[in-house]
PDB file of N, CA and C in Angstrom:
ATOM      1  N   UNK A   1       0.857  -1.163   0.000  1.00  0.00           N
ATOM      2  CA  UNK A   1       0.000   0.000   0.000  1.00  0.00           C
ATOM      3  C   UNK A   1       0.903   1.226   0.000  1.00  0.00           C
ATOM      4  N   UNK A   2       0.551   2.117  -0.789  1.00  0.00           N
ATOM      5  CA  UNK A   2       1.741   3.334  -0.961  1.00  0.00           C
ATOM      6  C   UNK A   2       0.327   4.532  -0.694  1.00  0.00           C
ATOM      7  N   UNK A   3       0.906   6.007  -0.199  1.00  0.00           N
ATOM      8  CA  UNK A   3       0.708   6.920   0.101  1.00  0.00           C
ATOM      9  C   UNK A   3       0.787   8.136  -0.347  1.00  0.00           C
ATOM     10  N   UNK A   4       0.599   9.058  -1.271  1.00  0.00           N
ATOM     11  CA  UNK A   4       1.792   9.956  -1.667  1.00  0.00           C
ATOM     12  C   UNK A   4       1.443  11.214  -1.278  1.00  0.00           C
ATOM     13  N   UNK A   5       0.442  11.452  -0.498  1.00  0.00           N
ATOM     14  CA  UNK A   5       0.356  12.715   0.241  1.00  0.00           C
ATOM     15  C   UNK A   5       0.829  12.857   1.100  1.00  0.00           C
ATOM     16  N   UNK A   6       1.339  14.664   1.303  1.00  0.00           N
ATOM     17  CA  UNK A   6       1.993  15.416   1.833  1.00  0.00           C
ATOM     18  C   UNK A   6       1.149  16.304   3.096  1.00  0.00           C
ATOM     19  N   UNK A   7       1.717  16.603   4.046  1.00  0.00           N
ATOM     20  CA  UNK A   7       0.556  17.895   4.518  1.00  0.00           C
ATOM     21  C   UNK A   7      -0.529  17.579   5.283  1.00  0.00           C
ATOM     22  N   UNK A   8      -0.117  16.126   5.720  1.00  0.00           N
ATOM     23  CA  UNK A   8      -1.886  15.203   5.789  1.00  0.00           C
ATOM     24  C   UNK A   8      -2.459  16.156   7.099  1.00  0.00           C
ATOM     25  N   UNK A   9      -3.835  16.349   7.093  1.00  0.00           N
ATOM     26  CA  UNK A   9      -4.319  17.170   7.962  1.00  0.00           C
ATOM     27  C   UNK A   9      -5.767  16.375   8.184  1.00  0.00           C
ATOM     28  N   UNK A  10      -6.579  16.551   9.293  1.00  0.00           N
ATOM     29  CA  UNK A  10      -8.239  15.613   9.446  1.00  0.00           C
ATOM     30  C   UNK A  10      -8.680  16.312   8.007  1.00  0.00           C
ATOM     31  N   UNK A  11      -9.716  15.467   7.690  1.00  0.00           N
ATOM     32  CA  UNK A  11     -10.460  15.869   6.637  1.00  0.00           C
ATOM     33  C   UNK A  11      -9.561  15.651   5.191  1.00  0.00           C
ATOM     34  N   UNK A  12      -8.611  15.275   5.146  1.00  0.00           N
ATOM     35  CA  UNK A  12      -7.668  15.399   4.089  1.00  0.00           C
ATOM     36  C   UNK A  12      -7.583  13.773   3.904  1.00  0.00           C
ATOM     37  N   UNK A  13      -8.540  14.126   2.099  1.00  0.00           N
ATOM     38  CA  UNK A  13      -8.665  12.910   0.994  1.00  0.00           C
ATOM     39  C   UNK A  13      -7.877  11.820   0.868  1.00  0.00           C
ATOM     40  N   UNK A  14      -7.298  10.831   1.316  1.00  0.00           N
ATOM     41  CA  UNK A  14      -6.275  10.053   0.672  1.00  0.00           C
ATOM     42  C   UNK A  14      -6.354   9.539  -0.209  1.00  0.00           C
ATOM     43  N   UNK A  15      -5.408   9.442  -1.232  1.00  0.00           N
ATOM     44  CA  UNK A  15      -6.007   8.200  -2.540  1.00  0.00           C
ATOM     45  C   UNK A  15      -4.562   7.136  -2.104  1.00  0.00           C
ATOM     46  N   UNK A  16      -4.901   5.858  -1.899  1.00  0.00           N
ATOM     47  CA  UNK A  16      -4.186   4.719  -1.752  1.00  0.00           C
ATOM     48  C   UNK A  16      -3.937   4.245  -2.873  1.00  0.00           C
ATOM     49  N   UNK A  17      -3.178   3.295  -3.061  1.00  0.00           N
ATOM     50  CA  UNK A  17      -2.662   2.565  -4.584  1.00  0.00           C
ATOM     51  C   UNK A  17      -2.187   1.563  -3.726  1.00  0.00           C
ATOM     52  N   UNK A  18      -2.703   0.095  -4.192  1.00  0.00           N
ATOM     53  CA  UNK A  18      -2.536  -0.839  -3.176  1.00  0.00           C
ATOM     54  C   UNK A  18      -3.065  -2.561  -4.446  1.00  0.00           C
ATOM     55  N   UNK A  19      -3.131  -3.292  -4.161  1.00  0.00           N
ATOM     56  CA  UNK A  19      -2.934  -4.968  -4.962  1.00  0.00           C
ATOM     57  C   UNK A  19      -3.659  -5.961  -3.730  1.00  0.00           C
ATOM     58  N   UNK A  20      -3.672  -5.327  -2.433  1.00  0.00           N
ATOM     59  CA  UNK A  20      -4.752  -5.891  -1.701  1.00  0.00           C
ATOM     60  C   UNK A  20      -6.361  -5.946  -2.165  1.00  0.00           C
ATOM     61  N   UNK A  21      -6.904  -7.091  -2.094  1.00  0.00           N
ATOM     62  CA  UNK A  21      -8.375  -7.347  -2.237  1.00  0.00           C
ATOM     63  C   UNK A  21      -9.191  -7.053  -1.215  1.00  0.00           C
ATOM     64  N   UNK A  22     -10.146  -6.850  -0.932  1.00  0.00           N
ATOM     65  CA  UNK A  22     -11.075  -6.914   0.278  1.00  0.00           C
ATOM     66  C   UNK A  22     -11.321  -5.730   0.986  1.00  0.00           C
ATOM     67  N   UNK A  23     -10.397  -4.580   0.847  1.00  0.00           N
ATOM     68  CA  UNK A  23     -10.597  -3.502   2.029  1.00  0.00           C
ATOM     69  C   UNK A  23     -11.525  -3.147   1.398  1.00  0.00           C
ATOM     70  N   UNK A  24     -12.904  -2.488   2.478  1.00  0.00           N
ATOM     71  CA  UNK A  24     -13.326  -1.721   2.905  1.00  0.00           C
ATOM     72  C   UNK A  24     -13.318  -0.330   3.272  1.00  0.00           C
ATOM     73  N   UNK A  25     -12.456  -0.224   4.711  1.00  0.00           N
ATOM     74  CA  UNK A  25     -12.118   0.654   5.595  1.00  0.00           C
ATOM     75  C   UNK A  25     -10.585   0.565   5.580  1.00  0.00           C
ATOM     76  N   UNK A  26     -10.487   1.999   5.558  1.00  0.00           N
ATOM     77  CA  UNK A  26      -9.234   2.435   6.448  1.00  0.00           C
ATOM     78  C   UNK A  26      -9.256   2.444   7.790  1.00  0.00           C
ATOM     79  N   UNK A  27      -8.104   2.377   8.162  1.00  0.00           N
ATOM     80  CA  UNK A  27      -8.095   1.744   9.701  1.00  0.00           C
ATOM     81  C   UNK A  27      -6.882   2.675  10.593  1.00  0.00           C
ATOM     82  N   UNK A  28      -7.372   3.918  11.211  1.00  0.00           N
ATOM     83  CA  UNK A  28      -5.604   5.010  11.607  1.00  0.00           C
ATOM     84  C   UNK A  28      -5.796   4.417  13.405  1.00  0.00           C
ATOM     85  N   UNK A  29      -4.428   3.980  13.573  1.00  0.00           N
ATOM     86  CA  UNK A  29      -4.375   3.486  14.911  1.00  0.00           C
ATOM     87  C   UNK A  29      -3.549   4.202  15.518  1.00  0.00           C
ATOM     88  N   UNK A  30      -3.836   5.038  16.330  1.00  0.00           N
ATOM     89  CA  UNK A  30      -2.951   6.201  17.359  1.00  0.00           C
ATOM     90  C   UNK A  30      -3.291   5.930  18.460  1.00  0.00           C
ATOM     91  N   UNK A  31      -2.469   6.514  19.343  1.00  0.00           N
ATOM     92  CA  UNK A  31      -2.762   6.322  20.975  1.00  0.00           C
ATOM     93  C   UNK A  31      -4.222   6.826  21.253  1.00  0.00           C
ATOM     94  N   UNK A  32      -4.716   7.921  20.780  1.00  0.00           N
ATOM     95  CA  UNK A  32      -5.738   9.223  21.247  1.00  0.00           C
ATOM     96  C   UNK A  32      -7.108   8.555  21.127  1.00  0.00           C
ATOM     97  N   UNK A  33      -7.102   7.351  20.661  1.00  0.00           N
ATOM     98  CA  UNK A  33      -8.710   6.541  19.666  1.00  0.00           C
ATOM     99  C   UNK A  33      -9.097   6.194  20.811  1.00  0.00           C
ATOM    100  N   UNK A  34     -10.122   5.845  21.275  1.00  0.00           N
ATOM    101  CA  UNK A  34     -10.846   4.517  21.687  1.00  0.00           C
ATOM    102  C   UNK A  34     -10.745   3.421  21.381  1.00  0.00           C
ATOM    103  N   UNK A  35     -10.366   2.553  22.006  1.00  0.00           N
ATOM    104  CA  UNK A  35     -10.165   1.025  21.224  1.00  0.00           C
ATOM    105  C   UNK A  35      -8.559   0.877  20.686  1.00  0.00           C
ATOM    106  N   UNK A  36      -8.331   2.578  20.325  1.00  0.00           N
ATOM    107  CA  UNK A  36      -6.801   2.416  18.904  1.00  0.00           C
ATOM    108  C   UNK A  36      -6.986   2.948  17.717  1.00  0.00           C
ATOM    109  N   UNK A  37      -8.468   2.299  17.154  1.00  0.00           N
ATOM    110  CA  UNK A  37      -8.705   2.982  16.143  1.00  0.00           C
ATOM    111  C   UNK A  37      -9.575   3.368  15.550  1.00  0.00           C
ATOM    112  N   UNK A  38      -9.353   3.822  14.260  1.00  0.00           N
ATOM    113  CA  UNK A  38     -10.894   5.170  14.056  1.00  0.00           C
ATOM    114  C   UNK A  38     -10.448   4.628  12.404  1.00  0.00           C
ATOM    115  N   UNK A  39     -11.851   4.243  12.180  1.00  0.00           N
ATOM    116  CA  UNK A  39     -12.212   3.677  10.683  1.00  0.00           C
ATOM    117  C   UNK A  39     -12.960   4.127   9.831  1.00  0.00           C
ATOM    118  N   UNK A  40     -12.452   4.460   8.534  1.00  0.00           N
ATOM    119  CA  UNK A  40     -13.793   5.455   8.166  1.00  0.00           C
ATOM    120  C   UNK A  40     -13.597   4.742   6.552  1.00  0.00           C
ATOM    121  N   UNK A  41     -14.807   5.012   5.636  1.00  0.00           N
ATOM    122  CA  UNK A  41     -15.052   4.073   4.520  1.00  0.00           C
ATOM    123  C   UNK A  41     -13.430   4.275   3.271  1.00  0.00           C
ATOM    124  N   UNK A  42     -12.892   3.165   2.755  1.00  0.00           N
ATOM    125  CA  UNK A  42     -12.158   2.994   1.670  1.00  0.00           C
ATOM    126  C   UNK A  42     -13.067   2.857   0.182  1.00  0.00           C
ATOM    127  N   UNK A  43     -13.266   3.358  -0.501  1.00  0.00           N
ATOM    128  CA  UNK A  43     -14.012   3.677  -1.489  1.00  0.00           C
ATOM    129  C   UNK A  43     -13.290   4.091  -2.270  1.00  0.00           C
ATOM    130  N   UNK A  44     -13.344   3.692  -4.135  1.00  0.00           N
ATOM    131  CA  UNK A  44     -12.178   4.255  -4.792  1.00  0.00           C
ATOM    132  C   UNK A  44     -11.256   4.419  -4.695  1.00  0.00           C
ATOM    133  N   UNK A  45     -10.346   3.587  -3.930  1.00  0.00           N
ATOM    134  CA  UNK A  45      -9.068   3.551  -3.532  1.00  0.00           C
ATOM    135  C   UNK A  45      -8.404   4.624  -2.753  1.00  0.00           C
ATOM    136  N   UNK A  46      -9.997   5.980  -2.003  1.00  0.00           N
ATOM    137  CA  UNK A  46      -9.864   6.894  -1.580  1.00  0.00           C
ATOM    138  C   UNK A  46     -10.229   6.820   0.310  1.00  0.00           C
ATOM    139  N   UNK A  47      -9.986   7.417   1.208  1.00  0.00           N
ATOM    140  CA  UNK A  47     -10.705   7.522   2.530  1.00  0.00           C
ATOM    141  C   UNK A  47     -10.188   8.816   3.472  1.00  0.00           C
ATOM    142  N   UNK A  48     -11.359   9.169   4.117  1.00  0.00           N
ATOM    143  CA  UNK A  48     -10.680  10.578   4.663  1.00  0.00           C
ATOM    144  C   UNK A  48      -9.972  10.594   6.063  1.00  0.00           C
ATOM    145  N   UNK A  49      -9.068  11.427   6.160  1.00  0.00           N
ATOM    146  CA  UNK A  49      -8.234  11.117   7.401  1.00  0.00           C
ATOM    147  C   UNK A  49      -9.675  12.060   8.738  1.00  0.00           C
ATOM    148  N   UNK A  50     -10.004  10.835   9.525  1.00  0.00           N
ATOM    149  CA  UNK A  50     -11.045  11.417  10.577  1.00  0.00           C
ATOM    150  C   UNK A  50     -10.095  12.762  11.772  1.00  0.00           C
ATOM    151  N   UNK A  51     -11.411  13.079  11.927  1.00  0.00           N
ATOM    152  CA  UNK A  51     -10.685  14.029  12.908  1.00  0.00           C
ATOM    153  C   UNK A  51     -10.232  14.297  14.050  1.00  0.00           C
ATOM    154  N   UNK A  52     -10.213  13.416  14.251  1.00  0.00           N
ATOM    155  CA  UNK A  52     -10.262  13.024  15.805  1.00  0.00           C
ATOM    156  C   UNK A  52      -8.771  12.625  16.019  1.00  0.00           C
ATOM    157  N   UNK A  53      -7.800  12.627  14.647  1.00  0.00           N
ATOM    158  CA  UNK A  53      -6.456  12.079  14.859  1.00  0.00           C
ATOM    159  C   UNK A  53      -5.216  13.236  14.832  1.00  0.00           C
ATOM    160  N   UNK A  54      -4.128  12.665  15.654  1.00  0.00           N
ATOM    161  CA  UNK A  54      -3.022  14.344  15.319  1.00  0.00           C
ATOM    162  C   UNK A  54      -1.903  13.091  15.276  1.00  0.00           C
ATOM    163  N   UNK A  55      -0.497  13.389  14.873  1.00  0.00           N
ATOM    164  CA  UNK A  55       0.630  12.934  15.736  1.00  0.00           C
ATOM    165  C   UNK A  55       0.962  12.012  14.174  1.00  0.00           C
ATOM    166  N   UNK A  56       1.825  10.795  14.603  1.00  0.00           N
ATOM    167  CA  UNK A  56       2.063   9.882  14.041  1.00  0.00           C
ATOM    168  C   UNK A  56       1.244   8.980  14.314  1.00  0.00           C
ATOM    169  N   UNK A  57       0.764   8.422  12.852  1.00  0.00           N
ATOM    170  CA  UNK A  57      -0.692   7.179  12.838  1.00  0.00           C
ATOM    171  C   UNK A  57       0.232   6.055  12.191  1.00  0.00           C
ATOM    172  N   UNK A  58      -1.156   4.948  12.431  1.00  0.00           N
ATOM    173  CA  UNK A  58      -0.556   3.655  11.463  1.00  0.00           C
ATOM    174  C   UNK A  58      -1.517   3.207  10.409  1.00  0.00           C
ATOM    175  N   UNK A  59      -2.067   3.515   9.158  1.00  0.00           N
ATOM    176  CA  UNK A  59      -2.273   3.603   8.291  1.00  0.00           C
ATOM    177  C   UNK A  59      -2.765   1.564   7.927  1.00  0.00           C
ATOM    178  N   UNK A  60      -4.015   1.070   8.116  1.00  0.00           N
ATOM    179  CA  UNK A  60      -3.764  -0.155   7.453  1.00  0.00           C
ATOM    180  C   UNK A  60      -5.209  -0.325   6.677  1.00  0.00           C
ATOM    181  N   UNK A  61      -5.191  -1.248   5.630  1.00  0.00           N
ATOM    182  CA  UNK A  61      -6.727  -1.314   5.236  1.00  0.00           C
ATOM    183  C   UNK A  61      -7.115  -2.541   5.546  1.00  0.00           C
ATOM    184  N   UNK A  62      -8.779  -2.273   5.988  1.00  0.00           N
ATOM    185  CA  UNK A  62      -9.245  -3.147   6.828  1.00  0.00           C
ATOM    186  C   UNK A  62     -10.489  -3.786   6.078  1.00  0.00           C
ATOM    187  N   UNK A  63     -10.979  -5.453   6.415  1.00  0.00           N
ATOM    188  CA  UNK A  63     -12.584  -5.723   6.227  1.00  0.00           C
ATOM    189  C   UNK A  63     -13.335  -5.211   6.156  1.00  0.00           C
ATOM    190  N   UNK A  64     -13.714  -5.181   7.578  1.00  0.00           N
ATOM    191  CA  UNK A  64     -14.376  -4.302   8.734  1.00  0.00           C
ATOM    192  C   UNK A  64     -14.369  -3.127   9.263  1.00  0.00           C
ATOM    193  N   UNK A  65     -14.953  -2.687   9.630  1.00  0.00           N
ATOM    194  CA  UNK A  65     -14.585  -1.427  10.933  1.00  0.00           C
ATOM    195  C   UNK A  65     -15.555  -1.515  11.710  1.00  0.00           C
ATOM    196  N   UNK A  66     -15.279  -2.281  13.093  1.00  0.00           N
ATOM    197  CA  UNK A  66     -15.899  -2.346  13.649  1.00  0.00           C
ATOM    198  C   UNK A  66     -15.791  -1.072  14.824  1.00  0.00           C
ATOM    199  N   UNK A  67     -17.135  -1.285  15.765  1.00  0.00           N
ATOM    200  CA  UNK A  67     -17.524   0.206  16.422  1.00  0.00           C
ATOM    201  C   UNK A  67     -17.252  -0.150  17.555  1.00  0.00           C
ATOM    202  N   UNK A  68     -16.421  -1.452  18.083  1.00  0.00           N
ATOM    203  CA  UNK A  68     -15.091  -1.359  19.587  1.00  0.00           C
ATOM    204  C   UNK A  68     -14.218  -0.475  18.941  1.00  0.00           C
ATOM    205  N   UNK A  69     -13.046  -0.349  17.859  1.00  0.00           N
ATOM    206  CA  UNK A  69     -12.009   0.762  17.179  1.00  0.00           C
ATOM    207  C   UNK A  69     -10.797  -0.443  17.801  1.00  0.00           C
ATOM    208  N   UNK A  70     -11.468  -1.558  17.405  1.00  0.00           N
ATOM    209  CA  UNK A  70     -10.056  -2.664  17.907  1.00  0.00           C
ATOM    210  C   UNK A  70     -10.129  -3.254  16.169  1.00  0.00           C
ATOM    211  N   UNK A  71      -8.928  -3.120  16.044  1.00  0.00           N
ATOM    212  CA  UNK A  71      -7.738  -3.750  14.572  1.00  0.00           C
ATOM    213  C   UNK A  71      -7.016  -5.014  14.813  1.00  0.00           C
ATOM    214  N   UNK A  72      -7.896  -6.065  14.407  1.00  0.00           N
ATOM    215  CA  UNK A  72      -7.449  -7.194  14.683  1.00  0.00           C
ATOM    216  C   UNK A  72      -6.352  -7.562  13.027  1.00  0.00           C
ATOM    217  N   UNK A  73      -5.741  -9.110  13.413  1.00  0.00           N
ATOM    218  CA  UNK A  73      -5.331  -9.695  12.405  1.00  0.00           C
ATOM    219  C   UNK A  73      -6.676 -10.340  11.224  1.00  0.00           C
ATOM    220  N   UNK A  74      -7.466 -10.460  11.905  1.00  0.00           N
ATOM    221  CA  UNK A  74      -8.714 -11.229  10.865  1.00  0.00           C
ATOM    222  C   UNK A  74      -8.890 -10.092   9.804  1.00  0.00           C
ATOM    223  N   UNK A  75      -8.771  -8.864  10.268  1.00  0.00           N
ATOM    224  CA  UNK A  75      -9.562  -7.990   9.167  1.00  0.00           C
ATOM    225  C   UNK A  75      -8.423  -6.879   8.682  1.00  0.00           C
ATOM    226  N   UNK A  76      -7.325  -7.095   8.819  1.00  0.00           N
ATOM    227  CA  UNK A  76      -6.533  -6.314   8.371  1.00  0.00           C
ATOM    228  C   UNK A  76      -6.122  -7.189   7.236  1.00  0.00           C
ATOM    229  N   UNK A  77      -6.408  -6.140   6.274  1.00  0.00           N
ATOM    230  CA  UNK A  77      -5.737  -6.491   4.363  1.00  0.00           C
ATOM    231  C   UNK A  77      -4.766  -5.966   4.235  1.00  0.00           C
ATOM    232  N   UNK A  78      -4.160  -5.108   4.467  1.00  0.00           N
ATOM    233  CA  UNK A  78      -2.836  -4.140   3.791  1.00  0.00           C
ATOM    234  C   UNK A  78      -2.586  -3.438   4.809  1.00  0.00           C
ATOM    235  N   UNK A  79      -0.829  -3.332   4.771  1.00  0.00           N
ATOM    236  CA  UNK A  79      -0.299  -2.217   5.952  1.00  0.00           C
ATOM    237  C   UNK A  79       0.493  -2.668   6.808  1.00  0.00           C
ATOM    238  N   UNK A  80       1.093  -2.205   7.331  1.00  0.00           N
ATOM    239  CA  UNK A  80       0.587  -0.655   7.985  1.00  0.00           C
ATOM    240  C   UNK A  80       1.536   0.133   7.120  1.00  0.00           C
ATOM    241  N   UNK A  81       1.056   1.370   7.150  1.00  0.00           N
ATOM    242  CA  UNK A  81       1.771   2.500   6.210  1.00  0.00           C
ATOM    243  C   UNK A  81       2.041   3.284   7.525  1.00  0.00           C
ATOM    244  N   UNK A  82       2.927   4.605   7.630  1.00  0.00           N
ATOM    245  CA  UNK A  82       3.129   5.567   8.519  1.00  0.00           C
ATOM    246  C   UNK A  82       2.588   6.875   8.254  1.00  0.00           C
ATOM    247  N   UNK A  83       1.602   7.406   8.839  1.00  0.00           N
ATOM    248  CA  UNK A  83       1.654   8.449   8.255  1.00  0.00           C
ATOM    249  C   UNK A  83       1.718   9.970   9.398  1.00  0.00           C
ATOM    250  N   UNK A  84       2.022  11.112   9.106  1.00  0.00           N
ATOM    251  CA  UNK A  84       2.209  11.813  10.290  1.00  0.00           C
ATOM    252  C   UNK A  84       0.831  13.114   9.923  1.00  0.00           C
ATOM    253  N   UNK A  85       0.039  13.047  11.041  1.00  0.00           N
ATOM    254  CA  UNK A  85      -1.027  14.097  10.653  1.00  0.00           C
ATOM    255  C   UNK A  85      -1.151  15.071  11.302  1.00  0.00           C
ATOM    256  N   UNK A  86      -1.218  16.417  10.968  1.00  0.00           N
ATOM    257  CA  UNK A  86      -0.974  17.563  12.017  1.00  0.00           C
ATOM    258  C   UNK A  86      -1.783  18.069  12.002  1.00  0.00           C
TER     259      UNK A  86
END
């Protein structure tokens, strides 16, 4: 899974480029979440960075997103990427 935005800020579009099947959801796992993490829809190889995140994240695409914000091995497809959001 590759990344190529710069600048990443909440609300800011990602477009992924990735050879994984199955995702769904993006999946950003930071200390600040509930659970870890905060999942919001993968669509068009696109998903928006939620707002609720700052700092250095971990970037993975997921099955699921389930509404504990726990990132298991069952539902993680791709990743983790790094990404830093300010």
């Amino acid at each position: 899974m590759t990344n190529s935005a710069t600048g990443i800020t909440a609300d800011t579009v990602l477009q992924l480029s990735t050879t994984a099947t199955g995702a769904t959801f993006c999946a950003f796992t930071n200390g600040g979440v509930p659970g870890g993490t905060a999942f919001t829809p993968f669509t068009n190889g696109q998903c928006v960075v939620p707002q609720i995140l700052a700092g250095i994240t971990y970037l993975n695409l997921a099955s699921a997103g389930p509404e504990s914000g726990v990132l298991t091995d069952a539902i993680t497809v791709a990743g983790p990427t790094v990404i830093a959001i300010s």
